[in-house]
PDB file of N, CA and C in Angstrom:
ATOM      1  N   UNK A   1      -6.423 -12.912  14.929  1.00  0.00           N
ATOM      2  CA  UNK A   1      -7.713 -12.261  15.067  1.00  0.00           C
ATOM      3  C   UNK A   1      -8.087 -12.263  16.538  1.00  0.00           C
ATOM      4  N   UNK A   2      -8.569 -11.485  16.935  1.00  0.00           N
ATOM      5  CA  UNK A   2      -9.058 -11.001  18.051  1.00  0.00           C
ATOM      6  C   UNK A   2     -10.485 -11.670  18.420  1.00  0.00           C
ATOM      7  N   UNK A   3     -11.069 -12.232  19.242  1.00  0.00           N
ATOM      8  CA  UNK A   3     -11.812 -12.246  19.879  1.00  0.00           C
ATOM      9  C   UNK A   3     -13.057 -11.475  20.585  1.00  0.00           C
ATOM     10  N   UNK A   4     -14.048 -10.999  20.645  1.00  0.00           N
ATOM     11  CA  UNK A   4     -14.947 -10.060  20.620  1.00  0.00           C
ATOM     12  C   UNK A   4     -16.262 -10.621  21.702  1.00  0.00           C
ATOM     13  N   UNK A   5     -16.849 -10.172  23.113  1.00  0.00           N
ATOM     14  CA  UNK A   5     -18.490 -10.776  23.462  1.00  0.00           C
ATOM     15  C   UNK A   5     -19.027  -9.386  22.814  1.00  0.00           C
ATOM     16  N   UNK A   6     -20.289  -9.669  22.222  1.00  0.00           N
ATOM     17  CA  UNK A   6     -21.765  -8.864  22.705  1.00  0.00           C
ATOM     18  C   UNK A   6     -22.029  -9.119  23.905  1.00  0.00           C
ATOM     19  N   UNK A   7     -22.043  -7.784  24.600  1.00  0.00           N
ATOM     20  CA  UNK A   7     -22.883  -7.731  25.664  1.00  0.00           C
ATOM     21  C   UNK A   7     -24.410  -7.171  25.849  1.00  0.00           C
ATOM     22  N   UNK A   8     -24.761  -7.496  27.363  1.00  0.00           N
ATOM     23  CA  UNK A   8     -26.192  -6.784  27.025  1.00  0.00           C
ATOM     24  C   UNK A   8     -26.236  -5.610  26.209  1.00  0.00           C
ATOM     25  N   UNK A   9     -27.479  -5.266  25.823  1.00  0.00           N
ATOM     26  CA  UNK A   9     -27.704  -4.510  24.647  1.00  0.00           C
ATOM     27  C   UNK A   9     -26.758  -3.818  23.624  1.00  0.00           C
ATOM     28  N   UNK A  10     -26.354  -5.023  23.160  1.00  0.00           N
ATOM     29  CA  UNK A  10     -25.434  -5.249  21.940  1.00  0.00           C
ATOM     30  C   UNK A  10     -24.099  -4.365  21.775  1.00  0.00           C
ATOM     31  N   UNK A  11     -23.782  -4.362  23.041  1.00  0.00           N
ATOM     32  CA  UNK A  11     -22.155  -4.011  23.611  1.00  0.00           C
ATOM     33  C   UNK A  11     -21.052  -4.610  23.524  1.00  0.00           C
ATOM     34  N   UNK A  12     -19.977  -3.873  22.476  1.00  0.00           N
ATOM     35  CA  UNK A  12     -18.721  -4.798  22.404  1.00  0.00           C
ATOM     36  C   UNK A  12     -17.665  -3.554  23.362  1.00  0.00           C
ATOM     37  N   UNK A  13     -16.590  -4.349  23.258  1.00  0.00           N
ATOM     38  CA  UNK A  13     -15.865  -3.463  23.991  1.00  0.00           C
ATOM     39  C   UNK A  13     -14.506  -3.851  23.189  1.00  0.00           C
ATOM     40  N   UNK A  14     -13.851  -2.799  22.452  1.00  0.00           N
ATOM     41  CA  UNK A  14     -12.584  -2.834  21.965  1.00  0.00           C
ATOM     42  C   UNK A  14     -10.874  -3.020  22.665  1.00  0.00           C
ATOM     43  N   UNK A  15     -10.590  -4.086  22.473  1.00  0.00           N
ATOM     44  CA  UNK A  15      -9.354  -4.381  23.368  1.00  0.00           C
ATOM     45  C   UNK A  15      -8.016  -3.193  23.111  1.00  0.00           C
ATOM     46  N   UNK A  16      -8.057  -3.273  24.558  1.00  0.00           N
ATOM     47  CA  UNK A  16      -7.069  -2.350  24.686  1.00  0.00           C
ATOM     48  C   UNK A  16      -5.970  -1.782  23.640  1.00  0.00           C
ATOM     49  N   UNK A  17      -5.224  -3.232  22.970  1.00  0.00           N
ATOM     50  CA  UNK A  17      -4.142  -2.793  22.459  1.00  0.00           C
ATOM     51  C   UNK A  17      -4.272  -2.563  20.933  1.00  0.00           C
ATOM     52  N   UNK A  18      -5.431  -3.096  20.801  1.00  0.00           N
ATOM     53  CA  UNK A  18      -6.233  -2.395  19.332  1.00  0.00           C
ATOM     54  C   UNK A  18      -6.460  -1.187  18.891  1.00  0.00           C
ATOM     55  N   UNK A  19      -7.203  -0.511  20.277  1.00  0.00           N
ATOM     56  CA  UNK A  19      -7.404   0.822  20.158  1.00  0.00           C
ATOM     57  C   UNK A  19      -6.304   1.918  20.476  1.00  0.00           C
ATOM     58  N   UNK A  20      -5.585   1.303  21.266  1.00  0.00           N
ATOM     59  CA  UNK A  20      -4.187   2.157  21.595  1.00  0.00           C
ATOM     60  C   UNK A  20      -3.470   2.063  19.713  1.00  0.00           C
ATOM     61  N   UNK A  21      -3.592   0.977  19.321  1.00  0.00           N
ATOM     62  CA  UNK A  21      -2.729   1.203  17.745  1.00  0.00           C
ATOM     63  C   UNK A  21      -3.104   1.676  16.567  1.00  0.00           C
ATOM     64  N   UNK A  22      -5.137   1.962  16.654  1.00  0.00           N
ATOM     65  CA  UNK A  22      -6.120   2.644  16.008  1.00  0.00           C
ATOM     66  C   UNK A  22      -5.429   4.291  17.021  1.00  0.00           C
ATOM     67  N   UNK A  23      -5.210   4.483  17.219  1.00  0.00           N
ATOM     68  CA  UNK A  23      -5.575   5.733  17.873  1.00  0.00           C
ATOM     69  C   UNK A  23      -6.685   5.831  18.249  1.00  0.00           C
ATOM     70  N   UNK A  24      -7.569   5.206  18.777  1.00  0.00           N
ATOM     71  CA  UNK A  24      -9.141   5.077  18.984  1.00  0.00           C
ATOM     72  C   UNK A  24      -9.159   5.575  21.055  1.00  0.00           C
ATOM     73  N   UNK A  25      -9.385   7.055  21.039  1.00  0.00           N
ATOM     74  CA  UNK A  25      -9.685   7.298  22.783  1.00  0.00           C
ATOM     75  C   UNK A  25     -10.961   7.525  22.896  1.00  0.00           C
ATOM     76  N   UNK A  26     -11.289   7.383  24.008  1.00  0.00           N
ATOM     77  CA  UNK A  26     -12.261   7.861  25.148  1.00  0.00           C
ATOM     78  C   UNK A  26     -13.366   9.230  24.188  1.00  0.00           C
ATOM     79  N   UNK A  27     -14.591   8.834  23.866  1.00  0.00           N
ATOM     80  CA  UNK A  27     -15.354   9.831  23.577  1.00  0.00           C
ATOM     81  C   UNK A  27     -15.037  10.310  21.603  1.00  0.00           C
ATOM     82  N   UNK A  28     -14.416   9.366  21.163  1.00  0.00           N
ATOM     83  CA  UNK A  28     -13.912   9.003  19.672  1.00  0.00           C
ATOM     84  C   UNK A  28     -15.335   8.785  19.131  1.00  0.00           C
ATOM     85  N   UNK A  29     -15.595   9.366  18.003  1.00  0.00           N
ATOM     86  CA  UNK A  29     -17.108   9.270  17.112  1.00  0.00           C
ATOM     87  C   UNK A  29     -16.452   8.546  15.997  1.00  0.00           C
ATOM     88  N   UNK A  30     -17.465   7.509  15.477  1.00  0.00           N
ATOM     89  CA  UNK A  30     -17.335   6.777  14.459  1.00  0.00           C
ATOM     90  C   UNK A  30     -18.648   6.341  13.477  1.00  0.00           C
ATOM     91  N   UNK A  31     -18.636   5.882  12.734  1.00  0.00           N
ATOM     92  CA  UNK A  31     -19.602   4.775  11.294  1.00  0.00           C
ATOM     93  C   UNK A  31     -19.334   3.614  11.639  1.00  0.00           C
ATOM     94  N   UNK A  32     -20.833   3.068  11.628  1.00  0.00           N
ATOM     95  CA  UNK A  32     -20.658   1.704  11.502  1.00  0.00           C
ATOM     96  C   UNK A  32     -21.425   1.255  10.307  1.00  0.00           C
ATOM     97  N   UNK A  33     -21.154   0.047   9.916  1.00  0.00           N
ATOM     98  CA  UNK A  33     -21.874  -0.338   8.533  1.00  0.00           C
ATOM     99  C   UNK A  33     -21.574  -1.621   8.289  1.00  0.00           C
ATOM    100  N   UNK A  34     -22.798  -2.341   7.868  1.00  0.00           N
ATOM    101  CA  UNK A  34     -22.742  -3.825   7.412  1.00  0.00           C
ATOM    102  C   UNK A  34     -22.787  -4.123   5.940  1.00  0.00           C
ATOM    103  N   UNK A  35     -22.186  -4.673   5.490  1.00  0.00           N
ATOM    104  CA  UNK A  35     -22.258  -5.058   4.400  1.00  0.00           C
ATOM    105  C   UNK A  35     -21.974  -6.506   3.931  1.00  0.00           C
ATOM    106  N   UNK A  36     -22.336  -7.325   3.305  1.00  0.00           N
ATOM    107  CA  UNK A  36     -22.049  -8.670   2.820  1.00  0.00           C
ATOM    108  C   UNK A  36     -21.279  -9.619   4.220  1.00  0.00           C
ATOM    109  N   UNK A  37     -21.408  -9.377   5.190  1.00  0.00           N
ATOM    110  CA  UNK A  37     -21.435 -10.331   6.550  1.00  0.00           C
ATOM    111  C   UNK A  37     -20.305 -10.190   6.803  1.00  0.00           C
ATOM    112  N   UNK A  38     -19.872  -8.170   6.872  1.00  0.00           N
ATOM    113  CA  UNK A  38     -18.760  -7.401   7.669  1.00  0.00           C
ATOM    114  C   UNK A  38     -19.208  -6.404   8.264  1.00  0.00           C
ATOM    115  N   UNK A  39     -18.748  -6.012   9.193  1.00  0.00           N
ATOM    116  CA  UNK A  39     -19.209  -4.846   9.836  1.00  0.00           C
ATOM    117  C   UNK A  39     -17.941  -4.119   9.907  1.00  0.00           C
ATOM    118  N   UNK A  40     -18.028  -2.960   9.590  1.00  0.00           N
ATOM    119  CA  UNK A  40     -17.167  -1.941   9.519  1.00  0.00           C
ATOM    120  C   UNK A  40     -17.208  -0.841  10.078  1.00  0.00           C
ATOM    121  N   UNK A  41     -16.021  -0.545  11.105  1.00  0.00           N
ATOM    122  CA  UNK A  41     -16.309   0.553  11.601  1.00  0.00           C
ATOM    123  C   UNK A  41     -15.007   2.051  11.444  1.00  0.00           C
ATOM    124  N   UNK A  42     -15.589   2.888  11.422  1.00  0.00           N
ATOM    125  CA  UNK A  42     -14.926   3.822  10.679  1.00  0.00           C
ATOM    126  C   UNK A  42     -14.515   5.479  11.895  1.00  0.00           C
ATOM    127  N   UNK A  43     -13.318   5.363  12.408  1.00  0.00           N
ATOM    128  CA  UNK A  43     -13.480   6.759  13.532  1.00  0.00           C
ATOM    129  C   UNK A  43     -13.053   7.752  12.666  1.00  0.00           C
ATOM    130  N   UNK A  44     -14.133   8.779  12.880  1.00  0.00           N
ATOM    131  CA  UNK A  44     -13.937  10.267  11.803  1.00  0.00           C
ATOM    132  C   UNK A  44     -12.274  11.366  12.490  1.00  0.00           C
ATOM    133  N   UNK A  45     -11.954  11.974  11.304  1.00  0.00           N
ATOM    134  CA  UNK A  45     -10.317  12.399  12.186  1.00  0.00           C
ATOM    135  C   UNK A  45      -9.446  11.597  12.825  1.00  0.00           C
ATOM    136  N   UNK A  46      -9.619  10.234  11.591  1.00  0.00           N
ATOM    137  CA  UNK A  46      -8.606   9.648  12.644  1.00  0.00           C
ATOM    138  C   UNK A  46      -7.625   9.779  11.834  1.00  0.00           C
ATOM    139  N   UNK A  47      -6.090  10.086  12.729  1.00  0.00           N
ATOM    140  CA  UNK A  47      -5.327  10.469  12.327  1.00  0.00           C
ATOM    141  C   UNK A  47      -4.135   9.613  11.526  1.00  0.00           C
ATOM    142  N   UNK A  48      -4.261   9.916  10.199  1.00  0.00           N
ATOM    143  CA  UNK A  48      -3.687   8.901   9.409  1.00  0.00           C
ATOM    144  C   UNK A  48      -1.919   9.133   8.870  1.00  0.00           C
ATOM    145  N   UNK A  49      -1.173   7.975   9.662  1.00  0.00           N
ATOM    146  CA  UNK A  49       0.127   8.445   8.929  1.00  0.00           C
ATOM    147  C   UNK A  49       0.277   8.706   7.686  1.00  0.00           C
ATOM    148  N   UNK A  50       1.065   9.349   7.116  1.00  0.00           N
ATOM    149  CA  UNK A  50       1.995   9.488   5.998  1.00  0.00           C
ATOM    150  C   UNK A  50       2.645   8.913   5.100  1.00  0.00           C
ATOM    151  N   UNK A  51       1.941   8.295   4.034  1.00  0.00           N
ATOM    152  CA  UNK A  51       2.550   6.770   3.310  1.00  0.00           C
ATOM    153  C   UNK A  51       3.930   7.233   3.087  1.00  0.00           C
ATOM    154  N   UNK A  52       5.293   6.878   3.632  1.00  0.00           N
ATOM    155  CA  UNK A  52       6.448   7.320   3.113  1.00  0.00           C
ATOM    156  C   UNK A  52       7.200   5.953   2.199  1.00  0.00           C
ATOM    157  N   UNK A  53       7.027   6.304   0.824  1.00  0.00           N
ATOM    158  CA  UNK A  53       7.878   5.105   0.292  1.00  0.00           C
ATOM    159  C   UNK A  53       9.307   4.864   0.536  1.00  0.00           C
ATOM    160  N   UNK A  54       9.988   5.458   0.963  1.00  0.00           N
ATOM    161  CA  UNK A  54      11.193   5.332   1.114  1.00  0.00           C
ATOM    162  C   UNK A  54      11.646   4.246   2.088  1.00  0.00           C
ATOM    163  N   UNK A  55      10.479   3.645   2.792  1.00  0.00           N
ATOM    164  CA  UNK A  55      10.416   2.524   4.241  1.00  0.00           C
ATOM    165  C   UNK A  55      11.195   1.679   2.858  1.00  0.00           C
ATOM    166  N   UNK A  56      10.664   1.652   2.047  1.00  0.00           N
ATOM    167  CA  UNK A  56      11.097   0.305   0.830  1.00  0.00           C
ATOM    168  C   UNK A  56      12.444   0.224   0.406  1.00  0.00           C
ATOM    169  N   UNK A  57      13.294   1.598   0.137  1.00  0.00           N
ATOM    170  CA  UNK A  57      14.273   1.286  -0.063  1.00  0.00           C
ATOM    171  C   UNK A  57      15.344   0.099   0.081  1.00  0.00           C
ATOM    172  N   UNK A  58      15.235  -0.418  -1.005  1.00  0.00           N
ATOM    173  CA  UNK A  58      16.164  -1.821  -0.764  1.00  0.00           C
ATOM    174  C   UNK A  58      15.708  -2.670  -0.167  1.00  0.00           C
ATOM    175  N   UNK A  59      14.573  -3.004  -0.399  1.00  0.00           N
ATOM    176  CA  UNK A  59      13.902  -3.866  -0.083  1.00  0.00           C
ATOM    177  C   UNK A  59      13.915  -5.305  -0.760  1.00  0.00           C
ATOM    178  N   UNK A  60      14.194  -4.934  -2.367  1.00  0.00           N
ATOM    179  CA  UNK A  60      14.938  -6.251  -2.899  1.00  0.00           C
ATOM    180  C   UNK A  60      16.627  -6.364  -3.656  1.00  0.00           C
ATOM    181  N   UNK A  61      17.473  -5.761  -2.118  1.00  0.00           N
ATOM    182  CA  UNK A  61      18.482  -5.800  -2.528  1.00  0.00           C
ATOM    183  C   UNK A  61      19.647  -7.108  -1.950  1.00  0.00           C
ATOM    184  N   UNK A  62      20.013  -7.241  -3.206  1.00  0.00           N
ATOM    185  CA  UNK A  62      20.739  -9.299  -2.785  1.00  0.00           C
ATOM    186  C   UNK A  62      19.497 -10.309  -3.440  1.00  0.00           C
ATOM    187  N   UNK A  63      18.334  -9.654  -3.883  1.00  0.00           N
ATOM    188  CA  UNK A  63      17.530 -10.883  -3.732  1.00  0.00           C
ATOM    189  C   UNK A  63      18.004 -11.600  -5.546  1.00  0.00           C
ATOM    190  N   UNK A  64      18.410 -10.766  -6.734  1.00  0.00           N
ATOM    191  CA  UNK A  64      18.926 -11.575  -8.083  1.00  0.00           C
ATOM    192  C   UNK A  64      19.959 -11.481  -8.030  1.00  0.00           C
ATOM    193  N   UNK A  65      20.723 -10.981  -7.076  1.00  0.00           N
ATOM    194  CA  UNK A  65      22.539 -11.205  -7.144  1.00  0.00           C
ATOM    195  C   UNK A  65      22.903  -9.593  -6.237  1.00  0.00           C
ATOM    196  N   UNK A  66      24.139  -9.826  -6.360  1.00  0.00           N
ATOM    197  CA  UNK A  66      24.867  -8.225  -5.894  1.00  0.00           C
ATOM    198  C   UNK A  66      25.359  -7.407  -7.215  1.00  0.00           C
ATOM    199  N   UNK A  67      26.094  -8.094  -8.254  1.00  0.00           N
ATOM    200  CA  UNK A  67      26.520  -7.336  -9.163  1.00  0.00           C
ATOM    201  C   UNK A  67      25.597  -7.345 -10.180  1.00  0.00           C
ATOM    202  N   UNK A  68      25.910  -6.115 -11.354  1.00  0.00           N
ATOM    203  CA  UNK A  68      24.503  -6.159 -12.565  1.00  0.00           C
ATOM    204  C   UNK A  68      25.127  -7.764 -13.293  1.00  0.00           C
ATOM    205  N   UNK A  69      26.292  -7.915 -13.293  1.00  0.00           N
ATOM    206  CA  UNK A  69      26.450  -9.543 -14.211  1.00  0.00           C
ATOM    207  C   UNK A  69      25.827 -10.421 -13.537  1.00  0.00           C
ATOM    208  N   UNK A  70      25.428 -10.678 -12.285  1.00  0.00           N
ATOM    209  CA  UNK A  70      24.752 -11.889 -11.403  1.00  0.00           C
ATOM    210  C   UNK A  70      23.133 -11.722 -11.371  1.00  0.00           C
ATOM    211  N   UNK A  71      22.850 -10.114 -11.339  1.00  0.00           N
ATOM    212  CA  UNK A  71      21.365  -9.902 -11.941  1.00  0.00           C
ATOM    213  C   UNK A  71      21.078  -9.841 -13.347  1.00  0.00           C
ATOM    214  N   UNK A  72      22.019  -9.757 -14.072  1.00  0.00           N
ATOM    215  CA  UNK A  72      21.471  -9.753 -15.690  1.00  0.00           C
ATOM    216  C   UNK A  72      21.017 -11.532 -15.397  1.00  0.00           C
ATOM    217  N   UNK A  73      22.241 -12.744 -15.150  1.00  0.00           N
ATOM    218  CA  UNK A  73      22.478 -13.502 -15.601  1.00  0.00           C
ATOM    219  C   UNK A  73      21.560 -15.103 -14.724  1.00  0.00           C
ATOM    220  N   UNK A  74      21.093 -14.181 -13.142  1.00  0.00           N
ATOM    221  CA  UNK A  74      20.003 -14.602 -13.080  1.00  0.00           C
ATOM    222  C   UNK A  74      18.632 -14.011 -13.328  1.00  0.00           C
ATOM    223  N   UNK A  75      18.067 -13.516 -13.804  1.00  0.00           N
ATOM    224  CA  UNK A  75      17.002 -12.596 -14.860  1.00  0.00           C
ATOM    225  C   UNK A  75      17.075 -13.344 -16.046  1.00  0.00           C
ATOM    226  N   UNK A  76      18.048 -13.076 -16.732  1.00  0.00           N
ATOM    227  CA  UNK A  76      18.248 -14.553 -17.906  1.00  0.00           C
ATOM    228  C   UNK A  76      18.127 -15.779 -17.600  1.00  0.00           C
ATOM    229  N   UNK A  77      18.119 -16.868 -16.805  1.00  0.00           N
ATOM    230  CA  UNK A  77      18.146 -17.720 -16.170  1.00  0.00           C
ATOM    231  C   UNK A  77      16.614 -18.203 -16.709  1.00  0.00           C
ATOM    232  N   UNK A  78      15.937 -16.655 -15.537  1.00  0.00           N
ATOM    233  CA  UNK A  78      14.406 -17.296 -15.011  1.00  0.00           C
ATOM    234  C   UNK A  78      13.457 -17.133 -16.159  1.00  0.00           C
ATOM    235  N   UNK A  79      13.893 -16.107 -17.338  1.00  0.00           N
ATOM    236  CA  UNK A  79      13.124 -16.059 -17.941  1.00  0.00           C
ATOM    237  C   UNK A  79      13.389 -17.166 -19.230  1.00  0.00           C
ATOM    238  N   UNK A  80      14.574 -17.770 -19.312  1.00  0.00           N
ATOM    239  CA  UNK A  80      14.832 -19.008 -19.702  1.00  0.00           C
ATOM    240  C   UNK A  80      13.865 -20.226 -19.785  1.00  0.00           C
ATOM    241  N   UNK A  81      13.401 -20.133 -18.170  1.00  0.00           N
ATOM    242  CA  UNK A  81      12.836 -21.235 -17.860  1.00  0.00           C
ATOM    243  C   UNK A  81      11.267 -21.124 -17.259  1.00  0.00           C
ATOM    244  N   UNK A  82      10.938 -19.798 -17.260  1.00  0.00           N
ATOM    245  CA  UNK A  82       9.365 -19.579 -17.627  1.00  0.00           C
ATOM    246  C   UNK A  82       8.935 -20.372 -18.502  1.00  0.00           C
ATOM    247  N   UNK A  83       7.428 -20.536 -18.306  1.00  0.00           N
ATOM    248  CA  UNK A  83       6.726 -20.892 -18.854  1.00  0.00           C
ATOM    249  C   UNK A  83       6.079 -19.807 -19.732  1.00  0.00           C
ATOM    250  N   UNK A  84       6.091 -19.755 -20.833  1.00  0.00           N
ATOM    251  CA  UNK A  84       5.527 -19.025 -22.606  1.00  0.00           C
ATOM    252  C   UNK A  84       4.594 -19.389 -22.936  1.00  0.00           C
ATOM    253  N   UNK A  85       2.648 -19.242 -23.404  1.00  0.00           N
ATOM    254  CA  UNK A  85       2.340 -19.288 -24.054  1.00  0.00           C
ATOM    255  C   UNK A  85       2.123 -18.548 -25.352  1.00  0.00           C
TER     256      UNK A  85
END
């Protein structure tokens, strides 16, 4: 977490490498809003990547074995030894 002063008349100033990774420039309009002891701030058009699922691909591959007999047989294993009510 980042660190933040108020300055005189209730001036923050957003660190550099925050706003460089917000896309947040020079003359950027935004919302602000408090709610339950957060403040939220919101820049309009800001430009939002592209959820691409494919980043995931194989993401849990090796993690119950390499072959389907080492994933059947740990899968059988764990659900062996779950806990059932």
């Amino acid at each position: 977490m980042t660190e933040i002063t108020v300055r005189q008349r209730n001036q923050i100033t957003i660190p550099k490498a925050i706003a460089e990774e917000a896309g947040i420039a020079e003359g950027a309009v935004g919302d602000l809003s408090y709610a339950n002891g957060v403040i939220t701030i919101s820049f309009r058009g800001h430009p939002r990547e592209p959820f691409d699922l494919s980043r995931y691909i194989g993401i849990g591959r090796g993690l119950w074995g390499d072959t389907v007999e080492e994933i059947d047989r740990t899968l059988r294993e764990q659900r062996d030894t779950a806990d059932r009510y």
